[in-house]
N, C-alpha and C. Protein backbone atom coordinates (compact mmCIF):
# COMPACT_ATOMS: atom_id res chain seq x y z
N UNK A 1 -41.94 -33.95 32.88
CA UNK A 1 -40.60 -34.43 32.57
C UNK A 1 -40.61 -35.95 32.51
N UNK A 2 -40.09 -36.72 31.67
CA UNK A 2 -39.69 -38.01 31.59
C UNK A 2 -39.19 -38.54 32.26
N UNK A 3 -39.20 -40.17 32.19
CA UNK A 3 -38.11 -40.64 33.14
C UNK A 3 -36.92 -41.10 31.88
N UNK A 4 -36.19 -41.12 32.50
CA UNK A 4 -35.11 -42.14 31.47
C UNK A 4 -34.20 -43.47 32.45
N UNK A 5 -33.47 -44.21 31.30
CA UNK A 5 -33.16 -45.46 32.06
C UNK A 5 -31.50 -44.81 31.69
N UNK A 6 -30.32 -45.19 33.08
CA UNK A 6 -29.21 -45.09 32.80
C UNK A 6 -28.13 -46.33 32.19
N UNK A 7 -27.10 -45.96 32.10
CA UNK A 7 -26.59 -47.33 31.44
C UNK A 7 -26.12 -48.50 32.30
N UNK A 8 -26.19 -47.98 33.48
CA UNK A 8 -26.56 -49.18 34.63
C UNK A 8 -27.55 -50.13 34.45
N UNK A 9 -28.28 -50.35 33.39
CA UNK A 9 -29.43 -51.05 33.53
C UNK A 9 -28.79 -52.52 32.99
N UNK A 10 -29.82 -53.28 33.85
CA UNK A 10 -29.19 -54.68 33.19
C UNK A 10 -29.93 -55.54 32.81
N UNK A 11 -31.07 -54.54 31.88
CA UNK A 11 -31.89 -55.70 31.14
C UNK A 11 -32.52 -56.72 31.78
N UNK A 12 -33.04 -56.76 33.09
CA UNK A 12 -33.97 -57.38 33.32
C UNK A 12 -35.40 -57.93 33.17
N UNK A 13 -35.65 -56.64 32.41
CA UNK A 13 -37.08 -56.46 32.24
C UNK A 13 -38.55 -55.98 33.09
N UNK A 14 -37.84 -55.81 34.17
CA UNK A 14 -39.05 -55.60 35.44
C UNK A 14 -39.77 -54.37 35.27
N UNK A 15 -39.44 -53.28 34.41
CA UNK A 15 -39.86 -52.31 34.49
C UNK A 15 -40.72 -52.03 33.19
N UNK A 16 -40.74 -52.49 32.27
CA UNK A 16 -41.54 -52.63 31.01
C UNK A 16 -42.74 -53.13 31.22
N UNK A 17 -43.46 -54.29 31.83
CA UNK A 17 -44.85 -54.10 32.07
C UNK A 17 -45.56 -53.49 33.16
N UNK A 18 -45.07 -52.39 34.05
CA UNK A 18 -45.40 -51.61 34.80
C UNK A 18 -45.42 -50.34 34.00
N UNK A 19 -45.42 -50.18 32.84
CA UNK A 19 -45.44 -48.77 31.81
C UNK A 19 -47.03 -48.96 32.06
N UNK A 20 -47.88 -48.23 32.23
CA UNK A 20 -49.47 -48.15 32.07
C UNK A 20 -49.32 -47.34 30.22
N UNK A 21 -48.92 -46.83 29.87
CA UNK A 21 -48.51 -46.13 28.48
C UNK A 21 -47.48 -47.07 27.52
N UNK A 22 -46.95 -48.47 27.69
CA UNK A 22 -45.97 -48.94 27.21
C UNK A 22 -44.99 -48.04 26.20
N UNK A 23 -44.54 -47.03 27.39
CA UNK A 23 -43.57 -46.41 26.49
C UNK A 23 -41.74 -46.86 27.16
N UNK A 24 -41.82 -48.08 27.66
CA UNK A 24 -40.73 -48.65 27.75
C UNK A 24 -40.93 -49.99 26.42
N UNK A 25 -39.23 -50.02 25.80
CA UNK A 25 -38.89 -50.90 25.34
C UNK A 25 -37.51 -51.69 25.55
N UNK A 26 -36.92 -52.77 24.95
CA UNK A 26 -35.77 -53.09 24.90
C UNK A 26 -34.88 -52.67 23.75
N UNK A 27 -33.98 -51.68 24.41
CA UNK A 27 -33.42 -51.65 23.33
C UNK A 27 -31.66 -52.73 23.36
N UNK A 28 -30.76 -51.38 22.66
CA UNK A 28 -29.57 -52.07 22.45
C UNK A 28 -28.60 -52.08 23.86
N UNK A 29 -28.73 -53.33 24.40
CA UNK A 29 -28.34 -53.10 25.50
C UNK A 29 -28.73 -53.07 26.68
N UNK A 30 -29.85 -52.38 26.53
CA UNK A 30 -30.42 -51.68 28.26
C UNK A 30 -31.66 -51.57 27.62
N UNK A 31 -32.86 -51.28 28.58
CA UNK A 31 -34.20 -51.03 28.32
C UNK A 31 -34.00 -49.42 27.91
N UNK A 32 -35.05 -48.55 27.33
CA UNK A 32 -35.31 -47.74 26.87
C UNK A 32 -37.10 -46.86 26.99
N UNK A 33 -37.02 -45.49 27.43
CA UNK A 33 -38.29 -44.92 27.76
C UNK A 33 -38.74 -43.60 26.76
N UNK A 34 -39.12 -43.71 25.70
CA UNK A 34 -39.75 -43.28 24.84
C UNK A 34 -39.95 -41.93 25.41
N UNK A 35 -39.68 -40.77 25.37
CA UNK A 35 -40.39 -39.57 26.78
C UNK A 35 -41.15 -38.70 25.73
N UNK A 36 -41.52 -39.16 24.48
CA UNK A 36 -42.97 -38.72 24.37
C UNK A 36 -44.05 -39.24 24.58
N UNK A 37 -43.52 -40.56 25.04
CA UNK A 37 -45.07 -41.36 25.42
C UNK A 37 -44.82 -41.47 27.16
N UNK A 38 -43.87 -40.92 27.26
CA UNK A 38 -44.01 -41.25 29.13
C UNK A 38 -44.64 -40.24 29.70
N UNK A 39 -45.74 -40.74 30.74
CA UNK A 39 -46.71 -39.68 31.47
C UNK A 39 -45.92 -39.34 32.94
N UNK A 40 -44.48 -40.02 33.04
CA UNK A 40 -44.07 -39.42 34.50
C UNK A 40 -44.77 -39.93 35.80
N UNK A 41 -45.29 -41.13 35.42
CA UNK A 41 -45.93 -41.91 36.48
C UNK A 41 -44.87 -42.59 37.81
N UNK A 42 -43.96 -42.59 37.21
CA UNK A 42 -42.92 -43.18 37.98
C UNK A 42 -43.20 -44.70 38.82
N UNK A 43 -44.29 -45.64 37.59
CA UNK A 43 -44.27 -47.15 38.14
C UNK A 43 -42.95 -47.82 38.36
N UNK A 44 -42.27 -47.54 36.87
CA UNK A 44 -40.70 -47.63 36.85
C UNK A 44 -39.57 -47.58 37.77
N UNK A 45 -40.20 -46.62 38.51
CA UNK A 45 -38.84 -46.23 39.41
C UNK A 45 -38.84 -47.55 40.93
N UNK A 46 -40.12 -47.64 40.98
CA UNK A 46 -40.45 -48.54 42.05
C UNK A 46 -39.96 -49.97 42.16
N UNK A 47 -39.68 -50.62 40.88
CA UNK A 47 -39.47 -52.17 40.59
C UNK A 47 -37.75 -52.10 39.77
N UNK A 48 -37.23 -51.22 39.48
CA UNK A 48 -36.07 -51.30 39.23
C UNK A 48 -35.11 -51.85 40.16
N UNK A 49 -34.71 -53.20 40.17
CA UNK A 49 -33.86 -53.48 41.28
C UNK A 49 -32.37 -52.99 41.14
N UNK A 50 -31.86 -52.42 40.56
CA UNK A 50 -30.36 -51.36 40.39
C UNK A 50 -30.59 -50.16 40.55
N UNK A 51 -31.94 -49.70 40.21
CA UNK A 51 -32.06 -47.59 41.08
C UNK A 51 -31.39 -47.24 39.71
N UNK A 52 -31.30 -46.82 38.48
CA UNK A 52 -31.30 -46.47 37.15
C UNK A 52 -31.90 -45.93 36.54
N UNK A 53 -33.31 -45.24 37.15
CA UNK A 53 -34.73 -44.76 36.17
C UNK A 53 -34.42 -43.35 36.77
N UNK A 54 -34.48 -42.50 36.57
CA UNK A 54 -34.45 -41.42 37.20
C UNK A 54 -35.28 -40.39 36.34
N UNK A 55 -35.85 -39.27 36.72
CA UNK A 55 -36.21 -38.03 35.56
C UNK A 55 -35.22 -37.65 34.82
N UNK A 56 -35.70 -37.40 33.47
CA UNK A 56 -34.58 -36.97 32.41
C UNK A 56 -34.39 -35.27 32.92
């Protein structure tokens, strides 16, 4: 299962070079997690300072 980012996110960026798969990007608004390229590693969830990444 994927992770996904909620709309709580506030674009910080902290969680995009902790992708080992760079399947985070920026999108419109908020960062964004690709969940065919996410392996469910959950680096993401660790450095999010708002708690927003959760499994899809």
């Amino acid at each position: 299962m994927a992770y996904e980012i909620a709309e709580g996110c506030i674009s910080c960026g902290a969680c995009e070079p902790e992708c080992p798969v760079d399947a985070i990007s920026e999108g419109d608004g908020k960062y964004e997690i690709d969940p065919d390229t996410c392996i469910d590693c959950a680096a993401c969830v660790e450095v999010c300072p708002v708690d927003v990444i959760s499994p899809a």
